[in-house]
Each structure stands twice: as C-alpha cells, then as structure tokens.
Protein backbone atom coordinates (compact mmCIF):
# COMPACT_ATOMS: atom_id res chain seq x y z
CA UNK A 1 16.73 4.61 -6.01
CA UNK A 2 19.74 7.60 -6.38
CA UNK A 3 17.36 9.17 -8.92
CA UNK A 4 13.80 9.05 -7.22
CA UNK A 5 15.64 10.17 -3.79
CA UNK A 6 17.44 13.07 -6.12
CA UNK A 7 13.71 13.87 -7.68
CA UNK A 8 12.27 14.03 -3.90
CA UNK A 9 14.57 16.22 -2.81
CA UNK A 10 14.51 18.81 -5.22
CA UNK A 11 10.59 19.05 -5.34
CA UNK A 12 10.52 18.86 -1.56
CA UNK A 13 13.09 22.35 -2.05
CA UNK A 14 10.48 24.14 -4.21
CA UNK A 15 7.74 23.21 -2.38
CA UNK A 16 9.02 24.39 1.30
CA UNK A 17 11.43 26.84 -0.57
CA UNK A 18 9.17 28.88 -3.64
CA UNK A 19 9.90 30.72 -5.62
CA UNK A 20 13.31 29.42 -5.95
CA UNK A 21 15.70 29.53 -8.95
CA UNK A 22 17.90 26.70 -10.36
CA UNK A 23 21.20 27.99 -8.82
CA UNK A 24 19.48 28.43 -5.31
CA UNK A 25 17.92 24.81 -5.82
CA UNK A 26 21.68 23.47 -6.85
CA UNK A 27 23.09 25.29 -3.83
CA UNK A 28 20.33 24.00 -1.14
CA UNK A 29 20.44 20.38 -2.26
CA UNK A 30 24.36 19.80 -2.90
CA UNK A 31 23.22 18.83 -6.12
CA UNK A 32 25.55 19.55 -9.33
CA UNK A 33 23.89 22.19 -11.47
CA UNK A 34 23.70 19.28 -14.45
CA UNK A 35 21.50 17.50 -12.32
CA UNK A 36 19.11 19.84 -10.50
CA UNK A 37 18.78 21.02 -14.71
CA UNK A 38 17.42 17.72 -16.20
CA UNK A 39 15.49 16.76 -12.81
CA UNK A 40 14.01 20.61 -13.47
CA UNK A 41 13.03 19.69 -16.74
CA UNK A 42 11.65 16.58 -15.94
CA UNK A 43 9.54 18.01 -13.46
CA UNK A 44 8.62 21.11 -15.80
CA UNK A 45 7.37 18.71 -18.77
CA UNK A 46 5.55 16.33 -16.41
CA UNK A 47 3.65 19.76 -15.02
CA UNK A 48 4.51 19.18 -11.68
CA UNK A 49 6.38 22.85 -11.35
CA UNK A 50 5.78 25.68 -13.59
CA UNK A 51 8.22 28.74 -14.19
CA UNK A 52 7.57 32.12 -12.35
CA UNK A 53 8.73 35.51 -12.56
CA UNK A 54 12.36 36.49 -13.12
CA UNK A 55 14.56 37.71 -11.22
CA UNK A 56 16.92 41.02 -10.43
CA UNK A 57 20.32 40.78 -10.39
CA UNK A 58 22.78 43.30 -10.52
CA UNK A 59 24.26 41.48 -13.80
CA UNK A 60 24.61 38.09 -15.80
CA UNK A 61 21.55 36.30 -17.12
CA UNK A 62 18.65 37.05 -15.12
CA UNK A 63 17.12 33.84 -12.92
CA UNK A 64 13.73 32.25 -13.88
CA UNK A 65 11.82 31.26 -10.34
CA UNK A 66 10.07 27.51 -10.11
CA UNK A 67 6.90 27.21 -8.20
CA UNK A 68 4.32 23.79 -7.60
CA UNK A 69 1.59 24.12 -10.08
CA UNK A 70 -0.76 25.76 -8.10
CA UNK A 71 -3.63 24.55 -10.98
CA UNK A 72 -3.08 20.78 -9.71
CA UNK A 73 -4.40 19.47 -6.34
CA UNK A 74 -5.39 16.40 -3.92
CA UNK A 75 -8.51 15.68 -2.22
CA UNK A 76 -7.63 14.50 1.37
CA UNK A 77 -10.01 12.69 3.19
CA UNK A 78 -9.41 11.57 6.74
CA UNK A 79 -11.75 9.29 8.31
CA UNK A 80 -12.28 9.12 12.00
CA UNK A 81 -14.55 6.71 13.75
CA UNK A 82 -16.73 10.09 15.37
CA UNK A 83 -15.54 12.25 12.19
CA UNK A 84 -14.17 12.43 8.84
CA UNK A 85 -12.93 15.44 7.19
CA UNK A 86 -12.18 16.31 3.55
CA UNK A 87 -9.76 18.66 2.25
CA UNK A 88 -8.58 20.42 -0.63
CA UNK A 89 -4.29 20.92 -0.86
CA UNK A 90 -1.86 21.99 -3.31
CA UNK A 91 0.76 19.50 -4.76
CA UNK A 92 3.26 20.23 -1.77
CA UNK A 93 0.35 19.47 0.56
CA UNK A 94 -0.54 23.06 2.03
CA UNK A 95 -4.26 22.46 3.55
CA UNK A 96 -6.39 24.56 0.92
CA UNK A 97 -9.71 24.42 2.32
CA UNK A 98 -11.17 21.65 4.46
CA UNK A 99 -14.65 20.21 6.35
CA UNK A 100 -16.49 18.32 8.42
CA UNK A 101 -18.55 16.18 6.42
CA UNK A 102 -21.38 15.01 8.14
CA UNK A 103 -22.81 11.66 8.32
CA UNK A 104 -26.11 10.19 8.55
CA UNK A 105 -27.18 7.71 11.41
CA UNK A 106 -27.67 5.04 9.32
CA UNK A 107 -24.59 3.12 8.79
CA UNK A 108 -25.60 1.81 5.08
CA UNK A 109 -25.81 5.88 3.99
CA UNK A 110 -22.42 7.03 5.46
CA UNK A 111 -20.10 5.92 2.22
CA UNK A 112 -22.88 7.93 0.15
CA UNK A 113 -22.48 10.83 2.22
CA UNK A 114 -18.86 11.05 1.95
CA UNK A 115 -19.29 10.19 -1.83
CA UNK A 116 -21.36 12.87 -2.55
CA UNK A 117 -19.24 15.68 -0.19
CA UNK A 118 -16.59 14.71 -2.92
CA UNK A 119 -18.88 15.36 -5.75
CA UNK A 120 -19.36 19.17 -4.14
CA UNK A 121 -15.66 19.62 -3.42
CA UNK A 122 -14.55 18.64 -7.11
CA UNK A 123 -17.96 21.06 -8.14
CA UNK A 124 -16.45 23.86 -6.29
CA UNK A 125 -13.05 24.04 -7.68
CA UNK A 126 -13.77 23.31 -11.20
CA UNK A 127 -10.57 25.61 -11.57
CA UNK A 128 -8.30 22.90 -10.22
CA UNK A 129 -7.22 19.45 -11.65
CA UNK A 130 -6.86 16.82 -9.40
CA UNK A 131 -4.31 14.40 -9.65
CA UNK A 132 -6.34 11.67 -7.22
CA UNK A 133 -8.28 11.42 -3.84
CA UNK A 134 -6.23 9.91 -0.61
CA UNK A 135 -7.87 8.03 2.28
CA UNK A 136 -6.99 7.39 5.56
CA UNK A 137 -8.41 4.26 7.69
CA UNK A 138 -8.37 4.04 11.03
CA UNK A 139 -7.89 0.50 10.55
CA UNK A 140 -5.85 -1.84 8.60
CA UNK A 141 -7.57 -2.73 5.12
CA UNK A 142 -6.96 -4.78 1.93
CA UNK A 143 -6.71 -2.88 -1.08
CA UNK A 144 -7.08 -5.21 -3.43
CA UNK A 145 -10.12 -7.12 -1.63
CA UNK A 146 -11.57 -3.95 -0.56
CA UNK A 147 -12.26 -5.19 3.11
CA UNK A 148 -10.95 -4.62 6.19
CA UNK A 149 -8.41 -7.08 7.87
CA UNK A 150 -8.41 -5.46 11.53
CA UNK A 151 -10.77 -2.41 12.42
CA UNK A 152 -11.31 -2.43 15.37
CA UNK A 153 -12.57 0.97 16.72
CA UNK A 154 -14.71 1.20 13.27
CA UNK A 155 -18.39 -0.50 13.50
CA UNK A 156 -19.97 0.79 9.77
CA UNK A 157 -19.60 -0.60 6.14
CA UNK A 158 -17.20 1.19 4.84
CA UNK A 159 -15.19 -1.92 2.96
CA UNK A 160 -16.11 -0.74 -0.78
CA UNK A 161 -15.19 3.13 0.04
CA UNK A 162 -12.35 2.89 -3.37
CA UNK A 163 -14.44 1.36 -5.60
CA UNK A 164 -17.30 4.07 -5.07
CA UNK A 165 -15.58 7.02 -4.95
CA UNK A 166 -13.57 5.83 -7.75
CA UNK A 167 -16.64 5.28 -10.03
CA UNK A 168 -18.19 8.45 -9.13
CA UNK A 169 -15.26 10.72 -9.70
CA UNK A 170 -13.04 9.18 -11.99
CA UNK A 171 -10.31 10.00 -10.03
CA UNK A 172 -7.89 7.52 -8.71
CA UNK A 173 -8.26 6.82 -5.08
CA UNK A 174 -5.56 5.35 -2.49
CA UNK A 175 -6.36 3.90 0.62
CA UNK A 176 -4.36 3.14 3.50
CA UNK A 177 -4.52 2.85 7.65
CA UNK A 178 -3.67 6.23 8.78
CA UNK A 179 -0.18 5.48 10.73
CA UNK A 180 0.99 3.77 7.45
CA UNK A 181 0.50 7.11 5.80
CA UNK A 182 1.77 9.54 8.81
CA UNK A 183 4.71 7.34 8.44
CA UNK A 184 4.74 7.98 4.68
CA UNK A 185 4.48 11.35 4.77
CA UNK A 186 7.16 12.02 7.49
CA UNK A 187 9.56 10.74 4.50
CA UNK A 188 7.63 11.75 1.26
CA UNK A 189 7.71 15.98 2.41
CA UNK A 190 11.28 15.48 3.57
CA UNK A 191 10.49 15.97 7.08
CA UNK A 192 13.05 13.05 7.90
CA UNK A 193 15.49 10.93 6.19
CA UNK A 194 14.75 8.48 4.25
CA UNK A 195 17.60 6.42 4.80
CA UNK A 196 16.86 6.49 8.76
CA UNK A 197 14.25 4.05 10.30
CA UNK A 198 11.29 6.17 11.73
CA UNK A 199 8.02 4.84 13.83
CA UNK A 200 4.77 7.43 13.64
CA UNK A 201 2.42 6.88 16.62
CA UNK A 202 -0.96 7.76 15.87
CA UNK A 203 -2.39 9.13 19.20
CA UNK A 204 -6.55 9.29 18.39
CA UNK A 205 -9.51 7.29 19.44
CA UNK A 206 -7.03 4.42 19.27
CA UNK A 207 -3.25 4.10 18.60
CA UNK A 208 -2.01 2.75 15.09
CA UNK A 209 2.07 2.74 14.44
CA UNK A 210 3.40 3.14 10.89
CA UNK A 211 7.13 1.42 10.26
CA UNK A 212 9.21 2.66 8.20
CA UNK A 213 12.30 -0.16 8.31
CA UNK A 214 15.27 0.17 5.55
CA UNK A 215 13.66 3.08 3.33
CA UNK A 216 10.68 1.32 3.32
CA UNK A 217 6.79 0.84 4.49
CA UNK A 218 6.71 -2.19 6.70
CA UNK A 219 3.67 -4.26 6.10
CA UNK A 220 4.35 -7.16 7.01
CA UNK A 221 2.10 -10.52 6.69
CA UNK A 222 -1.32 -9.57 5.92
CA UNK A 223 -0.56 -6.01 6.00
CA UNK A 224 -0.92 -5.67 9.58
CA UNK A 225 2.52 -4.88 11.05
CA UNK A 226 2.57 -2.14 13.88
CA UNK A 227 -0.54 -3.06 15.82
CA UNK A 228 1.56 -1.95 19.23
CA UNK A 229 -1.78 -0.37 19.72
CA UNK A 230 -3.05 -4.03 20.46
CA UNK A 231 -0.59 -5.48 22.41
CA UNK A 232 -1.52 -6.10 26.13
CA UNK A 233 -0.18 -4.40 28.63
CA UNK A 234 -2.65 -4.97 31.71
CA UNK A 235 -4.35 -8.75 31.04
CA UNK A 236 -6.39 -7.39 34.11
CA UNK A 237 -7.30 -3.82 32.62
CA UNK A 238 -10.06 -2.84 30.41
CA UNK A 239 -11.65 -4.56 27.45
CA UNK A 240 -10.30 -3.23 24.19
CA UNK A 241 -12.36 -3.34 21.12
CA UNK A 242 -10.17 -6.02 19.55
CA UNK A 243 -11.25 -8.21 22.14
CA UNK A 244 -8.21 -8.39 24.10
CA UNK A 245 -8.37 -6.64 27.76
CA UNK A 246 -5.41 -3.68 28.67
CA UNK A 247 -4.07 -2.91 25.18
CA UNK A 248 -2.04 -0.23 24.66
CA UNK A 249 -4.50 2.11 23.92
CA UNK A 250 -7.06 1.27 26.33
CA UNK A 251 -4.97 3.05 28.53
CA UNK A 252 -3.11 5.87 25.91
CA UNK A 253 -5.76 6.95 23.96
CA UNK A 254 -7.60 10.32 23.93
CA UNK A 255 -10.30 8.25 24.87
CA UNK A 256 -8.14 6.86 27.95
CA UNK A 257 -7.71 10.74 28.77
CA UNK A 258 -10.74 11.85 28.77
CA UNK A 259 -11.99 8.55 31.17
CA UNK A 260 -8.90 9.62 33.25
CA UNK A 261 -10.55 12.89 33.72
CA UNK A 262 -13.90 11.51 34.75
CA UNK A 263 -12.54 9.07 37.57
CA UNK A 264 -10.68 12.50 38.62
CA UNK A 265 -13.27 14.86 38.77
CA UNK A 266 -16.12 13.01 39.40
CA UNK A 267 -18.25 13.97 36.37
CA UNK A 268 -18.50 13.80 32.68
CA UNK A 269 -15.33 14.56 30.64
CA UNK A 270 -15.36 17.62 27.92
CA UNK A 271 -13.85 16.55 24.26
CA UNK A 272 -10.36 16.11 24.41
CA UNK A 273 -9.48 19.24 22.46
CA UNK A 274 -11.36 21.18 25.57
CA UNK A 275 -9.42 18.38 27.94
CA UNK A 276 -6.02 19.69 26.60
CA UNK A 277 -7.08 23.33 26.57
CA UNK A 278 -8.08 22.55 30.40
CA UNK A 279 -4.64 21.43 31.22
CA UNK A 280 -3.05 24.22 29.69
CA UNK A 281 -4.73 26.48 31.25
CA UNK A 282 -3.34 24.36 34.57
CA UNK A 283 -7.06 23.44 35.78
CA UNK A 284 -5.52 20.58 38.21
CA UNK A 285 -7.84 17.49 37.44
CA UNK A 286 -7.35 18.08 33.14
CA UNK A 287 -3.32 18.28 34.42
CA UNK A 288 -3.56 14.68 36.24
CA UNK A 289 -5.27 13.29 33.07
CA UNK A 290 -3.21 14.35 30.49
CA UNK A 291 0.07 13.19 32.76
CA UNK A 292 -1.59 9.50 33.33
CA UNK A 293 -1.74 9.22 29.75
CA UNK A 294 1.62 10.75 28.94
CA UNK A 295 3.08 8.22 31.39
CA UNK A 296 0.86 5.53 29.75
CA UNK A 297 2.05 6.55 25.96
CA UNK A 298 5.96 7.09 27.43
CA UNK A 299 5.31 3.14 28.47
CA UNK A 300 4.20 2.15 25.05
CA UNK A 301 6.86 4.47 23.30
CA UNK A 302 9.67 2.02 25.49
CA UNK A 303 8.12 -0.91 24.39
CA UNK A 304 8.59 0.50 20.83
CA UNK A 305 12.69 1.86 21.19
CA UNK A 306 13.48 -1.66 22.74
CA UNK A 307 11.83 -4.02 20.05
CA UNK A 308 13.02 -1.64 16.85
CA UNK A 309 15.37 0.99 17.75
CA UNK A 310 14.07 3.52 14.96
CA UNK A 311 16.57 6.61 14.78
CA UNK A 312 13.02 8.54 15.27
CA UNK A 313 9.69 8.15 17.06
CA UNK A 314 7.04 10.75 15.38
CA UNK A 315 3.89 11.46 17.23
CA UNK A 316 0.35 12.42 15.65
CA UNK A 317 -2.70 13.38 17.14
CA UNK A 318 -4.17 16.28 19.10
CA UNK A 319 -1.82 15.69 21.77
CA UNK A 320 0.82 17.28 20.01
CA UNK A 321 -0.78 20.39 20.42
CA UNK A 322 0.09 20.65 23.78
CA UNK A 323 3.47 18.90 23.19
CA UNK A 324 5.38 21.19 25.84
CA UNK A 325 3.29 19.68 28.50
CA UNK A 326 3.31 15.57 26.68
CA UNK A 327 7.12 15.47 25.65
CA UNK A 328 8.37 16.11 29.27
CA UNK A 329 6.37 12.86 31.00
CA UNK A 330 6.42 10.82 27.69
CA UNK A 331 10.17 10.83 27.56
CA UNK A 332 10.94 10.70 31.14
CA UNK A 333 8.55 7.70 31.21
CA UNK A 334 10.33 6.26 28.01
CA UNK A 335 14.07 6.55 30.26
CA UNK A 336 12.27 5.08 33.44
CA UNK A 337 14.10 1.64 32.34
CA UNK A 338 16.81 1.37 30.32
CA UNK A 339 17.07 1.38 26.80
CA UNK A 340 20.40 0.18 24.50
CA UNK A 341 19.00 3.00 22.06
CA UNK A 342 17.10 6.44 22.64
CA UNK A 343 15.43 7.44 19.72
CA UNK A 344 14.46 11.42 18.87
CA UNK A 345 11.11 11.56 20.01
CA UNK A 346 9.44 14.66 18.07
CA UNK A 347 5.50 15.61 17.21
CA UNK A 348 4.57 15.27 13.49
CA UNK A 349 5.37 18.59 11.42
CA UNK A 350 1.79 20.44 10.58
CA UNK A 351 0.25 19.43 14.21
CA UNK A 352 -3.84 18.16 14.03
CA UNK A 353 -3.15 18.97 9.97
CA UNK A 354 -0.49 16.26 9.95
CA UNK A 355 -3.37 13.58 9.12
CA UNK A 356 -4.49 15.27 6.33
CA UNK A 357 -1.32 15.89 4.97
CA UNK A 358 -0.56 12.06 4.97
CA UNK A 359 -3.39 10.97 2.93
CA UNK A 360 -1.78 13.61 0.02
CA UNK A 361 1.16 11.81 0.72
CA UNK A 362 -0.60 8.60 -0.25
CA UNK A 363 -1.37 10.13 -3.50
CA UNK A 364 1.99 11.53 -4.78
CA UNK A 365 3.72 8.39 -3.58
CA UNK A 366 1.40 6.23 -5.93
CA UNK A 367 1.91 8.77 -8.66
CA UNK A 368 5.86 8.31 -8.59
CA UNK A 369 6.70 11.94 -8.46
C-alpha cells in the first residue's frame, strides 16, 4: 500500500542517511513536508527512530536530527549446512557483532547448541532490546508445521528450530529459506524497487532463487517456488542431493568450484573462500575453476531471464566477492543465446554480510514497520 511504501522509504532514508532532519528527509524522498511529519511521528511514538542533536543554521528554527534507535536490535542467525552464524544488528541492519557457533557431532544436540549460543548473545547485550530473532534455511520449510518440505543439502533435525528458540527466549522468531529472504531484503532496505520484479540467486553449497513477482514474495504451491537450483540441466551429469542427476547446482555451486579445481589440478581443493582468493591472485588452475562455474551459473541465470524476465537478477554468495572476475563470464554466458529481455545482473549490496542482513529483513517485515 501508498502508505507502507511511503513508511519504507522514509525509514530506509534515516537508516542509510543519519542523522538527518525532517526538511532533508522531505527533500530526499519527494515527499510533501505534511507527510514525511506524521510518518516522523509515527515512527517516533512507535520507537523505531529517536531525536538527536540539533542543528546550526545560520537562522530560522534550528533542525532536530532523527536517528534508528540504536537501544533496539535483531538477532540474525544464518544457517549453513557446514556452518551457521549468529549476529547481533541494529534496526537498519548494520552487522553489530557476529559468530561462528559451533556444533556438536551429534545431530540430535545441534538445535541445543544454537539455542543456547542465543541464550549468551541476548546475556551479553542485556543493554539492547530485541525486537525478534530471524532464521535463514537453506531449504524450503513450513512454518506453520514446523518441518521441512524440500532440504535437500541439509541431513540433521532441525524441523522444531521456532518452537525452541521461541520458548527459550521469548522472543518471536521468523523462519524462512534463505533466497526467499535475500529476495526480501533486496526490497525491504530499499536496495531496489519495489514495484520492479527482482530474482536473488543464492550461490552457496547449493543454489536457492527468491521471486519477487508484482511487489510480492512468490511462494507458490507448497511454498516451494524458485527451486531453479533443481532443475536438470545434464540428465547424464552428477547425482544431486534431491535425487535428480545434473541440477543446476551440481554444476554452479561453490561446491561445483571447488570439484572443478580438483579435476584441474590434480589434488584436493582449498575452501572456496581460499579458491577465490587463488584466482585473484591469477594462480591459473583456481582461474579455470571459477570461469567453469561462471559459465555454468551464466547458463542457469538464461534459463532464469527467459522463463520470468525480472527487471533485476541479484546474486548472493561468496562469489560476489570476486564479482569483477564472475560478472564478465556470467553475463557473456547469459547473451550466448538470445534473450527477448536482459535483466541488470548486480551482486547483493553488503557482499558475504548480505545473508545476514536478510534474516533481519525477515524480522522487520513481520513486524510491519
């Protein structure tokens, strides 16, 4: 709605523009003053903002300055099959402080683990309310049933995760698969129009797409729309763990890299963070790895532009760390055969953080801002 977009907007201003006074926020959102007042107000009495200093000015009524509340907060936890990590951000969702959180073996313990590196967090910053916890999954899950509908590259229980942390914090708790919540946060911080159709990529151990179609999240049936990750490419390539053989991301994965770099070199591949640093550095087997699975994501990345034409294609993941060597092979592989529509093709704003940032995205879009 006019008024939720118009509330976005000028919290979105503070947050990337603070401190910032009501005439500067009327003049950067081509917002009447009237309205950037009693949206001000709003936000004032509901605690999101508080007032700052004041201003100098030569003469005339001096300015008050808005800030976020700095005493109000998200816990961010992002959950990787190999590793989860749990932050602390502001409102606006600048990274406070963040970890590794590190999981026992046994499968059955893991949820406790992560349960009780909440507990610590919230312990630690006793000086901070927080407004709720948000999760990202690399899988797709059911809310409401707490289970899992498709989770593929995720073998431990981890189906009740809301329901614990809930009842040991307190705190609500919103879970979602990670590309649904890149894709969120893309439009929630104002890093892209809202009125525009966008498709985040998720580029990790596996690839997950989030759709955003008409202003909104597309789910679709079940909750399991954007799977590209999952759709066959090679019925002759590699199993996938859905079951399938030659998915997408059996062969555009970090995972798909790093193999890439093994069948080059001839012996065992370093993480992928190291494989990237590797071809930056121009060492000439990392180089051939990271362009086979450029070319392989620029092939997926078609097959996206031809069957939704989004005005945007945003990619996350560790590859966009090295995005002057990926954006060169992904797109030329993307224009290899034609396409009625080109898309932008851009790497999500905040790099590696960009995960974290989507699960406090999860958070203030429950909230209704």
């Amino acid at each position: 709605m006019p008024r939720q977009i118009n509330r976005n907007l000028i919290f979105n201003q503070i947050r990337t523009r603070q401190p910032i006074s009501r005439a500067d926020l009327s003049r950067s959102s081509g917002l009447q003053r009237s309205t950037v007042s009693l949206i001000v107000e709003e936000l004032l009495a509901e605690r999101w903002i508080v007032e700052g200093p004041t201003g100098q000015i030569p003469r005339g009524r001096r300015p008050t300055f808005l800030q976020i509340n700095s005493q109000r907060g998200v816990l961010a936890l992002d959950i990787h099959p190999a590793q989860t990590t749990l932050a602390v951000t502001d409102l606006g969702g600048k990274i406070l402080t963040q970890e590794i959180v590190e999981l026992p073996e046994n499968p059955k313990k893991m949820v406790g683990a992560i349960v009780d590196a909440i507990r610590k967090v919230i312990a630690a910053h006793r000086d901070r309310s927080f407004d709720g916890i948000g999760i990202n999954l690399p899988g797709r899950f059911d809310a409401e049933q707490e289970k899992f509908v498709f989770a593929p590259n995720i073998d431990w229980p981890i189906g009740r995760i809301k329901s614990r942390v809930e009842q040991a914090t307190s705190l609500p708790v919103v879970v979602d698969n990670v590309a649904n919540a890149c894709a969120l946060s893309e439009i929630w911080f104002g890093y892209s129009d809202s009125m525009h159709d966008l498709v985040a990529v998720n580029v990790s151990e596996g690839i997950g797409t989030g759709i955003i179609a008409n202003g909104r999240l597309l789910r679709g049936a079940g909750g399991v729309a954007g799977e590209f990750g999952h759709v066959q490419l090679d019925p002759n390539g590699l199993p996938c763990g859905c079951g399938s053989r030659g998915c997408w991301e059996t062969v555009a994965s970090n995972r798909a890299g790093m193999r890439y770099y093994t069948e080059i070199a001839q012996k065992p591949s370093p993480s992928f963070d190291a494989l990237l640093r590797m071809a930056g550095s121009g060492e000439a087997a990392a180089v051939e790895a990271i362009d086979r699975m450029c070319k392989a994501l620029g092939r997926g990345m078609h097959m996206i532009a031809s069957a939704l034409a989004p005005s945007e294609i945003v990619v996350v993941g560790d590859i966009t760390t090295s995005w002057h060597l990926a954006a060169p092979v992904i797109e030329a592989e993307m224009r290899k055969n034609r396409l009625v529509w080109v898309p932008k093709l851009r790497p999500a704003r905040g790099g590696n953080q960009a995960r974290l940032r989507s699960a406090v995205a999860l958070v203030m879009n429950e909230n209704q801002l």
